[in-house]
Every structure is written in structure tokens, then in C-alpha cells.
Protein backbone atom coordinates (compact mmCIF):
# COMPACT_ATOMS: atom_id res chain seq x y z
CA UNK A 1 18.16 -4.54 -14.08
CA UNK A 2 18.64 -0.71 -13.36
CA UNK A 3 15.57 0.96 -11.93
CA UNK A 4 14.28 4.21 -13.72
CA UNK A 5 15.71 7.59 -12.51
CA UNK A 6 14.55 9.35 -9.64
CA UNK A 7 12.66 11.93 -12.27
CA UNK A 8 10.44 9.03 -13.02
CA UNK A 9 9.57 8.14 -9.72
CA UNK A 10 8.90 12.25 -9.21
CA UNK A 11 6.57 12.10 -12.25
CA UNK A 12 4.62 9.24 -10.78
CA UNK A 13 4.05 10.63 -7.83
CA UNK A 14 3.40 13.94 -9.28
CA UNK A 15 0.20 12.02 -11.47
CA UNK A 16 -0.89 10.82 -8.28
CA UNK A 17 -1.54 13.93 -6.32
CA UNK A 18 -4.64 15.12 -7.95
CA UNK A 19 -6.38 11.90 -7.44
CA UNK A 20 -5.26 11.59 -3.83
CA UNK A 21 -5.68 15.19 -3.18
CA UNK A 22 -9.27 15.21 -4.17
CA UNK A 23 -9.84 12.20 -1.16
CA UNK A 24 -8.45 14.44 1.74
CA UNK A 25 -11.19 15.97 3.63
CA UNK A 26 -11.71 13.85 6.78
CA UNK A 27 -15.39 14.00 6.26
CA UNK A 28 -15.32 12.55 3.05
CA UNK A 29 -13.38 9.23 4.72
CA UNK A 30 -16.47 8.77 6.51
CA UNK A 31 -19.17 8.10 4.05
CA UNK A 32 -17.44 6.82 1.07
CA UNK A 33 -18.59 4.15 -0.60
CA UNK A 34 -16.06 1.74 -1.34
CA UNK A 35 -15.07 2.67 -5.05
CA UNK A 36 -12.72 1.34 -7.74
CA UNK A 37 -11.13 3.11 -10.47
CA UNK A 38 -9.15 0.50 -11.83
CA UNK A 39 -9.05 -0.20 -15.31
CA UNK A 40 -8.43 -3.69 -17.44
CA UNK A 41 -5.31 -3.04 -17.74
CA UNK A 42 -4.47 -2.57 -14.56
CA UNK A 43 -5.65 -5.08 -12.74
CA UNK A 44 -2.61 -7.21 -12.63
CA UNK A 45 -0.98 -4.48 -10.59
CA UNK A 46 -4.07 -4.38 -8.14
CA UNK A 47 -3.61 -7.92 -8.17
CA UNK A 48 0.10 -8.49 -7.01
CA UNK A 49 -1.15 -5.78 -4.09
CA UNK A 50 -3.56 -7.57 -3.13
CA UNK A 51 -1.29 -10.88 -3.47
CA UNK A 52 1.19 -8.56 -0.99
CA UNK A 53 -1.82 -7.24 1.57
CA UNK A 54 -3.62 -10.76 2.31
CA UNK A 55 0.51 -12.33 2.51
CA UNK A 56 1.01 -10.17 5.09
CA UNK A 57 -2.19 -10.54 6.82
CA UNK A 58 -2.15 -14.10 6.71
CA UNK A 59 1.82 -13.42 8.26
CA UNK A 60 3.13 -15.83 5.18
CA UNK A 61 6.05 -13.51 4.48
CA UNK A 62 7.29 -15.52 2.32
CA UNK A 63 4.69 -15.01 -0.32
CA UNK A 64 4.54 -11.40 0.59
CA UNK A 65 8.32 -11.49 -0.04
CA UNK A 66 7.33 -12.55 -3.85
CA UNK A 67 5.32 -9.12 -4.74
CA UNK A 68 8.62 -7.01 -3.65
CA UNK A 69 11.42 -5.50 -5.23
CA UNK A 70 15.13 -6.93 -3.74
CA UNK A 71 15.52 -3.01 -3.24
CA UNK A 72 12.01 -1.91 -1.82
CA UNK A 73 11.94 1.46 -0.17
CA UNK A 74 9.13 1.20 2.42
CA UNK A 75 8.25 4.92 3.96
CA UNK A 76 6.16 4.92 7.34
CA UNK A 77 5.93 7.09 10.36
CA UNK A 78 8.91 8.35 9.49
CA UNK A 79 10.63 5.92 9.21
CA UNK A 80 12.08 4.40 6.23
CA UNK A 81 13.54 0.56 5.42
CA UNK A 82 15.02 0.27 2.29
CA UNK A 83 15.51 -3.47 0.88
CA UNK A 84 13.17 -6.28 1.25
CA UNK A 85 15.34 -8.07 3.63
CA UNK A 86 15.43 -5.28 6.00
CA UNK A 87 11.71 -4.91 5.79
CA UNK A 88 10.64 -8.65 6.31
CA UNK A 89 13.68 -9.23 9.03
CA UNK A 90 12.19 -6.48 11.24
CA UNK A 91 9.00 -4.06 10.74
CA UNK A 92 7.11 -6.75 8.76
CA UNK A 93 6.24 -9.38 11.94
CA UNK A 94 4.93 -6.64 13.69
CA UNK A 95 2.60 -5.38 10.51
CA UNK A 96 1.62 -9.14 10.19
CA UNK A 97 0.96 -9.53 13.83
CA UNK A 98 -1.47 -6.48 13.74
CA UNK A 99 -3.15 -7.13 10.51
CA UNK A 100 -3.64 -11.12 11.34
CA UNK A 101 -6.50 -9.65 13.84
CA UNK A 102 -7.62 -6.43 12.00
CA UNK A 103 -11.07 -6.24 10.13
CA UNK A 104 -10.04 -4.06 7.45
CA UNK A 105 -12.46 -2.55 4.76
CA UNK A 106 -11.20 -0.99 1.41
CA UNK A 107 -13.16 2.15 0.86
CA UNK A 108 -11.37 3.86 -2.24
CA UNK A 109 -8.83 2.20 -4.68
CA UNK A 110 -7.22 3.72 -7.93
CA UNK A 111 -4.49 2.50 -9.92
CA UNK A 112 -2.56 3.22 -13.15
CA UNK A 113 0.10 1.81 -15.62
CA UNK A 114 2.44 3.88 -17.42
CA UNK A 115 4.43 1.65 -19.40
CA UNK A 116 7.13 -0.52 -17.07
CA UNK A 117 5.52 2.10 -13.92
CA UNK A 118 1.77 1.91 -11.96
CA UNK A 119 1.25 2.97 -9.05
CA UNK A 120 -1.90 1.54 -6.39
CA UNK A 121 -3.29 4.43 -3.89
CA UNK A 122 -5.53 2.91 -1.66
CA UNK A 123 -7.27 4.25 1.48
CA UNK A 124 -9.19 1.97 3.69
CA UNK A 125 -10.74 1.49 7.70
CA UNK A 126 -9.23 -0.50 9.88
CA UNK A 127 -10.72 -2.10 13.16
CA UNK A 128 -8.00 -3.93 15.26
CA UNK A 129 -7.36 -3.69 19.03
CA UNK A 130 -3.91 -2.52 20.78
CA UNK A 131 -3.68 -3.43 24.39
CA UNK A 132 -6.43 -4.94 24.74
CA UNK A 133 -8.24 -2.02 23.59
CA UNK A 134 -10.69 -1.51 20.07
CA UNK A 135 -9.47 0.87 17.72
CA UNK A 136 -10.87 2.07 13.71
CA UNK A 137 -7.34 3.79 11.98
CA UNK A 138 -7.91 5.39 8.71
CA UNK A 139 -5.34 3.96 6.50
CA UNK A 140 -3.55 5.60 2.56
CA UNK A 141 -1.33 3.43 1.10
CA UNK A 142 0.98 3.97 -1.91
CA UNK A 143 2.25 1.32 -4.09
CA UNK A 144 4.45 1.74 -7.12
CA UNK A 145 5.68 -1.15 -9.23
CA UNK A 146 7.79 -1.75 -11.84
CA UNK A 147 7.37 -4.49 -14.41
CA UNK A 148 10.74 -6.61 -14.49
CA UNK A 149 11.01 -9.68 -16.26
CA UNK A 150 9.64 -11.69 -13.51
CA UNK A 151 6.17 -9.56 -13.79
CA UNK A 152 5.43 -6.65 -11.52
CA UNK A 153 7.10 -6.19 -8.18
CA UNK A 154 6.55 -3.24 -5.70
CA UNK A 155 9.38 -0.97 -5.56
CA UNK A 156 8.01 1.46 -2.63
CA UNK A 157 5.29 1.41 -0.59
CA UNK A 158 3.79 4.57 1.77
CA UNK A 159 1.70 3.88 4.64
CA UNK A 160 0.11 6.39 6.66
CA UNK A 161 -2.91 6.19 9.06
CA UNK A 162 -4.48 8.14 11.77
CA UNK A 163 -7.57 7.35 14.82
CA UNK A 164 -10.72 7.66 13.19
CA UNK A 165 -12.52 10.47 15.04
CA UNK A 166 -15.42 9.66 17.26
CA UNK A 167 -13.97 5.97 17.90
């Protein structure tokens, strides 16, 4: 099954920057209450995220495997993997292994469906430790799925994060 043109993807993201936008200010991060705006008919989408997040924090990859696209583009850091395999033969153990011990708190979620397209945009806290050391990241994360026969699969995910200032 071809994938929609690159002007489709555009116009998804393009929806999405109003609602993300309006979430930017650092100080806003802080005292948000976690919120929803996810409607009825979206909540299948939210779900196969969610069936994606707690796969990978649980470090089955092979259930995590089920919620992705064979040809998954997966932007972090600047970095980029681009097929599932790629993904869950390298970067993926190392997300598990960090998320298997991170407390992590969803503050904001919205999603939307546009026909075969929805994208997720979540932003959450996350307390884990590196080196031995306790640290809070703010976390935004981009999903956007396409329905296929099979149900919805993520076709590209964006992660970003940053310290949490005063931690």
C-alpha cells in the first residue's frame, strides 16, 4: 500500500502547529494540569500510542513493533531512523532501557483523525536517573498514523525533550 504524498504529511503537520504552538512557553509546562483533547473518534489512535509507549516501557519490542509502520521515520536529536527494523535493531533498547525505570506523567494530550491520517502530540514529565543521578526531562512527542488495512500504524514519530529547570 502506497503512503500519501509528502503534501499530506506537510498539511498534517501544518494543522498541528497552532495547537502545539499555543503549549510553548516553558512556564506553562510547569503548572499544567494534565488535559485531554481527544475526541470519540479518536481514541483508537490514542490507543495504539499508548499500546506503542507502555511496549516500549515494558521493553516488549515486539508488541511495540505491532503499532509501527514497516517504513517508520523516527526523528530525534537529530537524528533520524527510517524503517522499523532499523529503529527496534538499534535506538529502541536504549529508549526501553531508560523508560523501564522512568516515572513519567502525561500532562497535555491532543489528537485528531483526518480520514486514513491522525496525528497524537503529546507533552509529558519525566523523572528517570542517568548515572546514577535523578533527573525530570520535559518531553513533546509527535505521532502520525495512517489507517492501513491492518488498523492504524504509526508512520513517524518526533521526540524532543529538554532538563526541566530548577531540577
Amino acid at each position: 500500500m502506497k503512503l500519501p504524498s509528502i503534501t499530506v504529511w506537510l498539511l498534517a503537520f501544518l494543522v498541528a502547529i497552532p495547537t502545539l504552538a499555543a503549549a510553548h512557553d516553558p512556564k506553562d509546562h510547569a503548572t499544567a494540569a494534565s488535559t485531554q483533547q481527544v475526541s470519540e473518534q479518536a481514541k483508537p489512535v490514542v490507543a495504539v500510542v499508548e499500546q506503542f509507549s507502555s511496549a516500549l516501557k515494558a521493553g516488549d519490542l515486539k508488541r511495540a513493533a505491532e503499532a509501527l509502520a514497516d517504513d517508520v521515520l523516527i526523528l530525534e536529536s537529530g537524528g533520524a531512523e527510517r524503517s522499523r527494523e532499523e529503529y527496534l535493531g538499534h535506538h529502541a533498547i536504549a529508549d526501553a532501557a531508560f523508560l523501564g525505570g522512568a516515572k513519567i506523567a502525561l500532562q497535555q494530550r491532543t489528537a485528531r483523525i483526518d480520514g486514513n491520517m491522525a496525528w497524537v502530540a503529546s507533552e509529558s514529565e519525566l523523572q528517570a536517573t542517568e548515572d546514577g543521578k535523578p533527573m525530570t526531562l520535559l518531553s513533546t512527542e509527535t505521532m502520525i498514523l495512517h489507517k492501513t488495512a491492518d488498523g492504524w500504524r504509526i508512520v513517524h514519530i518526533h521526540w524532543s525533550s529538554r532538563p526541566k529547570k530548577g531540577t
